[in-house]
PDB file of N, CA and C in Angstrom:
ATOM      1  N   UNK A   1     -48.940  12.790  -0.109  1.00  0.00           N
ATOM      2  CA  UNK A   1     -47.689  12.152   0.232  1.00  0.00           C
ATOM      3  C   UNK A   1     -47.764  11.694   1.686  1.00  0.00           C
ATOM      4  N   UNK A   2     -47.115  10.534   1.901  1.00  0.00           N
ATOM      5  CA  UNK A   2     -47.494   9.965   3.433  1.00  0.00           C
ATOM      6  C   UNK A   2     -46.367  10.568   4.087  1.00  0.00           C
ATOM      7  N   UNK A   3     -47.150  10.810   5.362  1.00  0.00           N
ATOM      8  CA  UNK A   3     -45.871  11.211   6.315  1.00  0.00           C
ATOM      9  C   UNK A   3     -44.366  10.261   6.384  1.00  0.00           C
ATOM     10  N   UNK A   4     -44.780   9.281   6.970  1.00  0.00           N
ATOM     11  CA  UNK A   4     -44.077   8.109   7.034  1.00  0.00           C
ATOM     12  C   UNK A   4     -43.290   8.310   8.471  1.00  0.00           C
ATOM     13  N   UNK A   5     -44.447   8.050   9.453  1.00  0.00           N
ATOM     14  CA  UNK A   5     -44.325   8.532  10.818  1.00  0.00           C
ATOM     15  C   UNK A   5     -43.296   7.723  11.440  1.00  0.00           C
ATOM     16  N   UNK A   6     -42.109   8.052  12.486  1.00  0.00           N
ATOM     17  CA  UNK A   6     -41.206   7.141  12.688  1.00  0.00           C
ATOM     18  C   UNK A   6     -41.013   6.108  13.926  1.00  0.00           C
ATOM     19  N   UNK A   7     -42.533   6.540  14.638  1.00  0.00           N
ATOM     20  CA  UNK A   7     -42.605   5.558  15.748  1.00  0.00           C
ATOM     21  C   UNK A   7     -44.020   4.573  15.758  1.00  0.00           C
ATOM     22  N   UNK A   8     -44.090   4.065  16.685  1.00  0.00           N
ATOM     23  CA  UNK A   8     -45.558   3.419  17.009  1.00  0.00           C
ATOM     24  C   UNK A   8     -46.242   4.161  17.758  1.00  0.00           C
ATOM     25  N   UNK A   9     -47.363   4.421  17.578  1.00  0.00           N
ATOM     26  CA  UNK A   9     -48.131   5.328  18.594  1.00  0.00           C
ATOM     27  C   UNK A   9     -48.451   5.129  19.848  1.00  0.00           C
ATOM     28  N   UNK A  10     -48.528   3.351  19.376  1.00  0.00           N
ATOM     29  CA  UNK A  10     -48.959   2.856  21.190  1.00  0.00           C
ATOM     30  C   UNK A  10     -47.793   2.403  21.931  1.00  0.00           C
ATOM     31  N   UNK A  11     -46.728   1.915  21.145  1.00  0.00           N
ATOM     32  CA  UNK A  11     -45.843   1.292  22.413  1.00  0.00           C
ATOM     33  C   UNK A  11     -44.301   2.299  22.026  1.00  0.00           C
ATOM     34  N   UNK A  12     -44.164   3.143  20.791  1.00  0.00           N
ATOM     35  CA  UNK A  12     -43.271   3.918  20.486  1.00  0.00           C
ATOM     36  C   UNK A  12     -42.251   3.037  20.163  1.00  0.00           C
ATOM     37  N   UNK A  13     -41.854   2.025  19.586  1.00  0.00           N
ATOM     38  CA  UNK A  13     -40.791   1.830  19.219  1.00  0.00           C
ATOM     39  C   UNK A  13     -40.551   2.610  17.468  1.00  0.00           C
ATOM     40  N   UNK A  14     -39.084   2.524  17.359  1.00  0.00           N
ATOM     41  CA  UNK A  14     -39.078   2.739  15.912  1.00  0.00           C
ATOM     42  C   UNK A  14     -39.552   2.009  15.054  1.00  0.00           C
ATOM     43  N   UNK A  15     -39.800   2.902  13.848  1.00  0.00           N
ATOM     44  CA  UNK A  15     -40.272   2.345  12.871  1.00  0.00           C
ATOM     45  C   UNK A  15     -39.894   3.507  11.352  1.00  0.00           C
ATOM     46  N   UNK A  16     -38.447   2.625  11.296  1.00  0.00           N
ATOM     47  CA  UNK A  16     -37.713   3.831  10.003  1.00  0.00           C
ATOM     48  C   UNK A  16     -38.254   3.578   8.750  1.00  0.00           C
ATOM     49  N   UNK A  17     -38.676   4.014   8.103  1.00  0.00           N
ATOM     50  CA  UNK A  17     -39.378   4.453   6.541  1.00  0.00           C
ATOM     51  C   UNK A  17     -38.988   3.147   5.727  1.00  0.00           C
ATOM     52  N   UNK A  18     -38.124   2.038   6.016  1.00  0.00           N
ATOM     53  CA  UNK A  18     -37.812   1.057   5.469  1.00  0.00           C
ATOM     54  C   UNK A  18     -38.457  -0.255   6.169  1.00  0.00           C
ATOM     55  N   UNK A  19     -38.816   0.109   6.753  1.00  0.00           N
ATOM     56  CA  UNK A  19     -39.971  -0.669   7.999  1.00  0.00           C
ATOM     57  C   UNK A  19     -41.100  -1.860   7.185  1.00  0.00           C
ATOM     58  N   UNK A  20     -40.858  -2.917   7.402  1.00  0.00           N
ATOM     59  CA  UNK A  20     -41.911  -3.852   6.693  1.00  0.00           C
ATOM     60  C   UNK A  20     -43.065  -3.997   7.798  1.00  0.00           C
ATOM     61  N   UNK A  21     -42.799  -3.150   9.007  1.00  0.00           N
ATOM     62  CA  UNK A  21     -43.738  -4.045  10.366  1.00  0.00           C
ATOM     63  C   UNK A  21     -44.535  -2.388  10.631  1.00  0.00           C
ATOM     64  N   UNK A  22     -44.480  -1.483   9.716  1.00  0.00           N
ATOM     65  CA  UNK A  22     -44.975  -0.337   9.738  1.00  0.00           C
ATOM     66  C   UNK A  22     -46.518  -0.462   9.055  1.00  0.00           C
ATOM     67  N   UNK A  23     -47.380  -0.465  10.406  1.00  0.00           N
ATOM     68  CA  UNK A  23     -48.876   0.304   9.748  1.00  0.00           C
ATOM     69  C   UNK A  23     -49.980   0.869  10.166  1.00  0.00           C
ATOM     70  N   UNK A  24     -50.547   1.292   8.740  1.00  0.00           N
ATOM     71  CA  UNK A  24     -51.209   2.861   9.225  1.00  0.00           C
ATOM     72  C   UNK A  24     -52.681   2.503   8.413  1.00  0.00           C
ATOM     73  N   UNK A  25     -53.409   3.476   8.934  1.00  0.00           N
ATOM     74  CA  UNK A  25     -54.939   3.880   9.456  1.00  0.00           C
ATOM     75  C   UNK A  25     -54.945   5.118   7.947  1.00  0.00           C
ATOM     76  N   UNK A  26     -55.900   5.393   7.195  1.00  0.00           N
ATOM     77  CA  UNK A  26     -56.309   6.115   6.475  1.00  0.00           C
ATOM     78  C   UNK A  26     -56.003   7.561   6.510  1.00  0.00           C
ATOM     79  N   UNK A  27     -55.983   7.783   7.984  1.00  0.00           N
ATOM     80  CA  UNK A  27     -55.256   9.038   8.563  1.00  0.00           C
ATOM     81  C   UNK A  27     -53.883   9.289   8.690  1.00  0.00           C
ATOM     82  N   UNK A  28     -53.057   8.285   8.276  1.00  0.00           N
ATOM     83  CA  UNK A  28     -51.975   7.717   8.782  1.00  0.00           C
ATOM     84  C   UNK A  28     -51.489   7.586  10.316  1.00  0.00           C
ATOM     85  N   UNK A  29     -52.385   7.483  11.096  1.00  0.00           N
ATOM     86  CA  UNK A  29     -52.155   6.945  12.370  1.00  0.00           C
ATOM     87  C   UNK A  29     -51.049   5.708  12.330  1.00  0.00           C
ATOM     88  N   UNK A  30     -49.954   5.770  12.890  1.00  0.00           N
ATOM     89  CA  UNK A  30     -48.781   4.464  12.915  1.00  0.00           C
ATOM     90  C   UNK A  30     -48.709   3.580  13.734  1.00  0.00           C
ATOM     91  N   UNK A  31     -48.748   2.614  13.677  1.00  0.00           N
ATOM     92  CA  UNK A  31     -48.547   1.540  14.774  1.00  0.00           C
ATOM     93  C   UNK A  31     -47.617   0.574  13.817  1.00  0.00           C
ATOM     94  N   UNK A  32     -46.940   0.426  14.953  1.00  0.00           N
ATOM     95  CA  UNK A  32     -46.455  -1.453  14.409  1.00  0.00           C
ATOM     96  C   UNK A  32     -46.927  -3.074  14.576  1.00  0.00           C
ATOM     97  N   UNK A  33     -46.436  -3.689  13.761  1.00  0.00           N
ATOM     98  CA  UNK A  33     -47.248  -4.565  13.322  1.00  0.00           C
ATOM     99  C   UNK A  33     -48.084  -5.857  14.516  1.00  0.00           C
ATOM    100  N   UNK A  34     -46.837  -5.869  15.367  1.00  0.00           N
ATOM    101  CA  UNK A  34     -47.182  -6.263  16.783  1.00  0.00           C
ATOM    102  C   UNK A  34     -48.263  -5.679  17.711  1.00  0.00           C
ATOM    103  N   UNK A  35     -48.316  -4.446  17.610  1.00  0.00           N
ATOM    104  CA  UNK A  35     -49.356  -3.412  18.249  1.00  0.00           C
ATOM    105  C   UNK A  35     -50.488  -3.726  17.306  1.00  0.00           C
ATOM    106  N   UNK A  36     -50.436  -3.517  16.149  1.00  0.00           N
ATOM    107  CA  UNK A  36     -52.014  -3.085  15.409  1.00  0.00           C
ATOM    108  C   UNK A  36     -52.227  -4.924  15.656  1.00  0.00           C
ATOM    109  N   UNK A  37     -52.159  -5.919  15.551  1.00  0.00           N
ATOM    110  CA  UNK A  37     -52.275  -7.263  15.621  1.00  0.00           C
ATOM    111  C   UNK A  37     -52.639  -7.738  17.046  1.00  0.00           C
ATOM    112  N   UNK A  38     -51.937  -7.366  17.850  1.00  0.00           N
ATOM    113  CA  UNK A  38     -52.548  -7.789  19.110  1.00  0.00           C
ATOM    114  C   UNK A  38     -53.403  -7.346  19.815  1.00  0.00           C
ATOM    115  N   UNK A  39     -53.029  -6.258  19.942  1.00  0.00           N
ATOM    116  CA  UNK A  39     -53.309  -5.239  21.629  1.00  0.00           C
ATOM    117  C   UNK A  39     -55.080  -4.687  20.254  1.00  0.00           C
ATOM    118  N   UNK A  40     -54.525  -4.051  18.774  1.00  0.00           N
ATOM    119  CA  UNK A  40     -55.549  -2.878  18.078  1.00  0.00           C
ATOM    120  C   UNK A  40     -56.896  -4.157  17.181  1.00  0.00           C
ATOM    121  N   UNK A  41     -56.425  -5.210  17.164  1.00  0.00           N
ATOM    122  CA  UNK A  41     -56.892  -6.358  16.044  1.00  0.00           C
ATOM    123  C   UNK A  41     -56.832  -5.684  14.828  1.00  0.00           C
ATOM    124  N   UNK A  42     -56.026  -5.070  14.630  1.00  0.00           N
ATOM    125  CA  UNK A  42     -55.828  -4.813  13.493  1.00  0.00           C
ATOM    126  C   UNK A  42     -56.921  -3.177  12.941  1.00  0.00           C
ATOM    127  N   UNK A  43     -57.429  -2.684  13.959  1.00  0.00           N
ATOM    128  CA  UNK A  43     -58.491  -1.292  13.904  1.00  0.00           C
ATOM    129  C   UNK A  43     -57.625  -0.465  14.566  1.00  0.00           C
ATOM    130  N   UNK A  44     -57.815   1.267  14.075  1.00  0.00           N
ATOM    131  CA  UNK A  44     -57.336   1.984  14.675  1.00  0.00           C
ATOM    132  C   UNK A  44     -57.854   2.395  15.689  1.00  0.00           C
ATOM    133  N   UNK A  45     -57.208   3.113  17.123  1.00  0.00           N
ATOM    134  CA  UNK A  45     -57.841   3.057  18.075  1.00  0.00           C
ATOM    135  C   UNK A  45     -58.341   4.855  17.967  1.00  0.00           C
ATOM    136  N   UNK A  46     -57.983   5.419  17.059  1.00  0.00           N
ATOM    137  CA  UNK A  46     -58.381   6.601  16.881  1.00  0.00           C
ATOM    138  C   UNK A  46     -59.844   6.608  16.156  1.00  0.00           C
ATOM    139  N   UNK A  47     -59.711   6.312  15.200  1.00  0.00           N
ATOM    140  CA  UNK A  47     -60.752   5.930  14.337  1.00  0.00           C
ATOM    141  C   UNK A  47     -61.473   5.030  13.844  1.00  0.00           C
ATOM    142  N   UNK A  48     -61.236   4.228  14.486  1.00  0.00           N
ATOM    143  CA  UNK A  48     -61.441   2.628  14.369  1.00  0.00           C
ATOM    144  C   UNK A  48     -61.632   2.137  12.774  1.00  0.00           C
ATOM    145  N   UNK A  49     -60.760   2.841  12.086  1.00  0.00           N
ATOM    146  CA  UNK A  49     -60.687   1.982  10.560  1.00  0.00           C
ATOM    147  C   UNK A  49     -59.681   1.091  10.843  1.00  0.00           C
ATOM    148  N   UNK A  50     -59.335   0.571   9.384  1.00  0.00           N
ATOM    149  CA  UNK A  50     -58.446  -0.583   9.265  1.00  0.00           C
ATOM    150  C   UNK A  50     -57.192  -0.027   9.299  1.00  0.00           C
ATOM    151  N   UNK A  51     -56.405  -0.998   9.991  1.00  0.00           N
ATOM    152  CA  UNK A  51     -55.022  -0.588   9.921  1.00  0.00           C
ATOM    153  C   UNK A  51     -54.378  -1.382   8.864  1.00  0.00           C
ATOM    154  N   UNK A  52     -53.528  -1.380   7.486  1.00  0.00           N
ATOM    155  CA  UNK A  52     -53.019  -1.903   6.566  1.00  0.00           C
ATOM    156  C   UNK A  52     -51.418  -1.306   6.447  1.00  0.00           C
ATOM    157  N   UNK A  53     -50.913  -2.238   5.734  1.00  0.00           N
ATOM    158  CA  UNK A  53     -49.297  -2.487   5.788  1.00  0.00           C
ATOM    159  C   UNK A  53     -48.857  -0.892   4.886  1.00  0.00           C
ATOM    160  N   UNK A  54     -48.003  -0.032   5.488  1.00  0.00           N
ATOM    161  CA  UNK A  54     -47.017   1.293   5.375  1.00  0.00           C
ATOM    162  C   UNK A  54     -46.599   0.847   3.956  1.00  0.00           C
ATOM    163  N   UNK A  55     -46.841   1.415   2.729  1.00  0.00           N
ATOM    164  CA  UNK A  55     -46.232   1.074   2.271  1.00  0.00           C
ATOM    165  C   UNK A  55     -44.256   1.840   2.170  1.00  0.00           C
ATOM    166  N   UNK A  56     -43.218   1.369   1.642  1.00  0.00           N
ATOM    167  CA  UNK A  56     -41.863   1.486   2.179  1.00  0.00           C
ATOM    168  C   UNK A  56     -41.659   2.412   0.536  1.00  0.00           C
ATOM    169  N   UNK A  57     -41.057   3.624   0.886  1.00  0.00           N
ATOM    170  CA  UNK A  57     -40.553   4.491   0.149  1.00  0.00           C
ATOM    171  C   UNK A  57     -39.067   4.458  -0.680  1.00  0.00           C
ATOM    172  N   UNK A  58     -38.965   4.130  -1.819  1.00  0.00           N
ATOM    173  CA  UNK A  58     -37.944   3.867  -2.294  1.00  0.00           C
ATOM    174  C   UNK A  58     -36.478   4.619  -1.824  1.00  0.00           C
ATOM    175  N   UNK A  59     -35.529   4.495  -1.580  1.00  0.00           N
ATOM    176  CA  UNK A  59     -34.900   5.468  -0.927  1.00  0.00           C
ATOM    177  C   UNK A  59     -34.435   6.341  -1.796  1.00  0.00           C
ATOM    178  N   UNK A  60     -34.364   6.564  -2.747  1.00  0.00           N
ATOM    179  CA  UNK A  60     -33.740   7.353  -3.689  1.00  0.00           C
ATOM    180  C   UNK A  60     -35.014   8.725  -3.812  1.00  0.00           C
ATOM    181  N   UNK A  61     -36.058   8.263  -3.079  1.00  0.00           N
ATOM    182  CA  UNK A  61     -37.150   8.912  -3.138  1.00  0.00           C
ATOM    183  C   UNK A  61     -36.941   9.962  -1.669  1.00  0.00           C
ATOM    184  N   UNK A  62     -36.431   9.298  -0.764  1.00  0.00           N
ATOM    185  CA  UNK A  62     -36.253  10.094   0.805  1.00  0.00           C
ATOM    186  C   UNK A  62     -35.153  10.954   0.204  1.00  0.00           C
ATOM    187  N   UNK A  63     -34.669  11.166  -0.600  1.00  0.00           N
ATOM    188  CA  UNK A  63     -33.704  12.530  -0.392  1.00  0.00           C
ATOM    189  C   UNK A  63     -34.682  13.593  -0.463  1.00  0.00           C
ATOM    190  N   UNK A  64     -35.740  13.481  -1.929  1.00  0.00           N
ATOM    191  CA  UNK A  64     -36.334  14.755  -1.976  1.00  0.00           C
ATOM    192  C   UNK A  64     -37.416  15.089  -1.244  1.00  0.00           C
ATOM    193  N   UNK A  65     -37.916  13.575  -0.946  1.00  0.00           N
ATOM    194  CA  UNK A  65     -39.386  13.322   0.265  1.00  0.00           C
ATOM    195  C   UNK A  65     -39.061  13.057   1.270  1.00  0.00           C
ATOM    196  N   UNK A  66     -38.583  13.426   2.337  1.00  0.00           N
ATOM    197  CA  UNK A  66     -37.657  12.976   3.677  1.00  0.00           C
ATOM    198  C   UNK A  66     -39.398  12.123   4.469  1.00  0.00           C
ATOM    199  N   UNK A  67     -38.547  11.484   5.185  1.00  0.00           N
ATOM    200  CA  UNK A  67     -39.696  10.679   6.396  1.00  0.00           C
ATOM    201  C   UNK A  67     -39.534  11.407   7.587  1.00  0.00           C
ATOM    202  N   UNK A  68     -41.075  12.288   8.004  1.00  0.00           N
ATOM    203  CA  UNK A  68     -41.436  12.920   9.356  1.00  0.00           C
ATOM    204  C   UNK A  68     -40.274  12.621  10.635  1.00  0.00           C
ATOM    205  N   UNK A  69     -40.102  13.240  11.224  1.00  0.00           N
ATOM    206  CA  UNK A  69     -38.986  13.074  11.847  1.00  0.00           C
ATOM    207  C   UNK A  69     -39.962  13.319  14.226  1.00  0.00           C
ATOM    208  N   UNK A  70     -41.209  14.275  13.556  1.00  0.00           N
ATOM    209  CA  UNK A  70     -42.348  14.438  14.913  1.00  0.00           C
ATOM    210  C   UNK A  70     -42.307  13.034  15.022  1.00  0.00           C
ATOM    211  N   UNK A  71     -42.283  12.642  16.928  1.00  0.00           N
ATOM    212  CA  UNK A  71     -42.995  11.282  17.264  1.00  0.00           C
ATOM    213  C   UNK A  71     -44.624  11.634  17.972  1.00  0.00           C
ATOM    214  N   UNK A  72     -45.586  10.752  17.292  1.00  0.00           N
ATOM    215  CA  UNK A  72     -46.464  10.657  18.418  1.00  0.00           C
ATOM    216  C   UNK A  72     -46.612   9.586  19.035  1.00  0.00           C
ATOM    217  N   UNK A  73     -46.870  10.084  20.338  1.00  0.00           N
ATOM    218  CA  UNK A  73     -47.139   8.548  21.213  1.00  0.00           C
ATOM    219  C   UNK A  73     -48.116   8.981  22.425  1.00  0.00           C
ATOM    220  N   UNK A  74     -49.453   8.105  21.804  1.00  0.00           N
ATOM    221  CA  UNK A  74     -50.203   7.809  22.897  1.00  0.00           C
ATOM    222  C   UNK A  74     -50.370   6.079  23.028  1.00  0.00           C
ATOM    223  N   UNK A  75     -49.667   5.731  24.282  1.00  0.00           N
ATOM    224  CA  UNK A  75     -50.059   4.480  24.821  1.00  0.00           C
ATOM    225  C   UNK A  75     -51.328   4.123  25.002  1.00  0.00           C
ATOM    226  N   UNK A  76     -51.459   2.569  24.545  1.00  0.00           N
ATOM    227  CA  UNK A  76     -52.674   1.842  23.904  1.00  0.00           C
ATOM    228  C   UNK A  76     -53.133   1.406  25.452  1.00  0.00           C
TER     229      UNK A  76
END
């Protein structure tokens, strides 16, 4: 089950579980879509895999699967 982490790692803005600009790294490392595109080209800077689009959790699904509420943030 994905975390469904609620910030960007590199620049920390939000990014709520309904997020189309939410994405993540195999590890689920989070960035947003602006971050992994510009600054990451689209690689994680942890692991340097691919970063691909979060997929968005139905909400009827977050009652029983809540979205991570921990932020991490290390600036890129």
């Amino acid at each position: 089950m994905l975390e469904l982490r609620p910030n960007c790692e590199c620049c920390d803005c939000d990014l709520p579980p309904e997020s189309p600009l939410a994405m993540i790294c195999s590890f689920e490392c989070t960035f947003c879509y602006s971050c992994a595109s510009t600054r990451l080209q689209n690689h994680c800077p942890n692991c340097a895999g691919e970063l691909v689009r979060r997929p968005v959790r139905p909400l009827n699904k977050l009652i029983s699967y809540p979205a991570a509420t921990r932020r991490v943030f290390s600036p890129c």
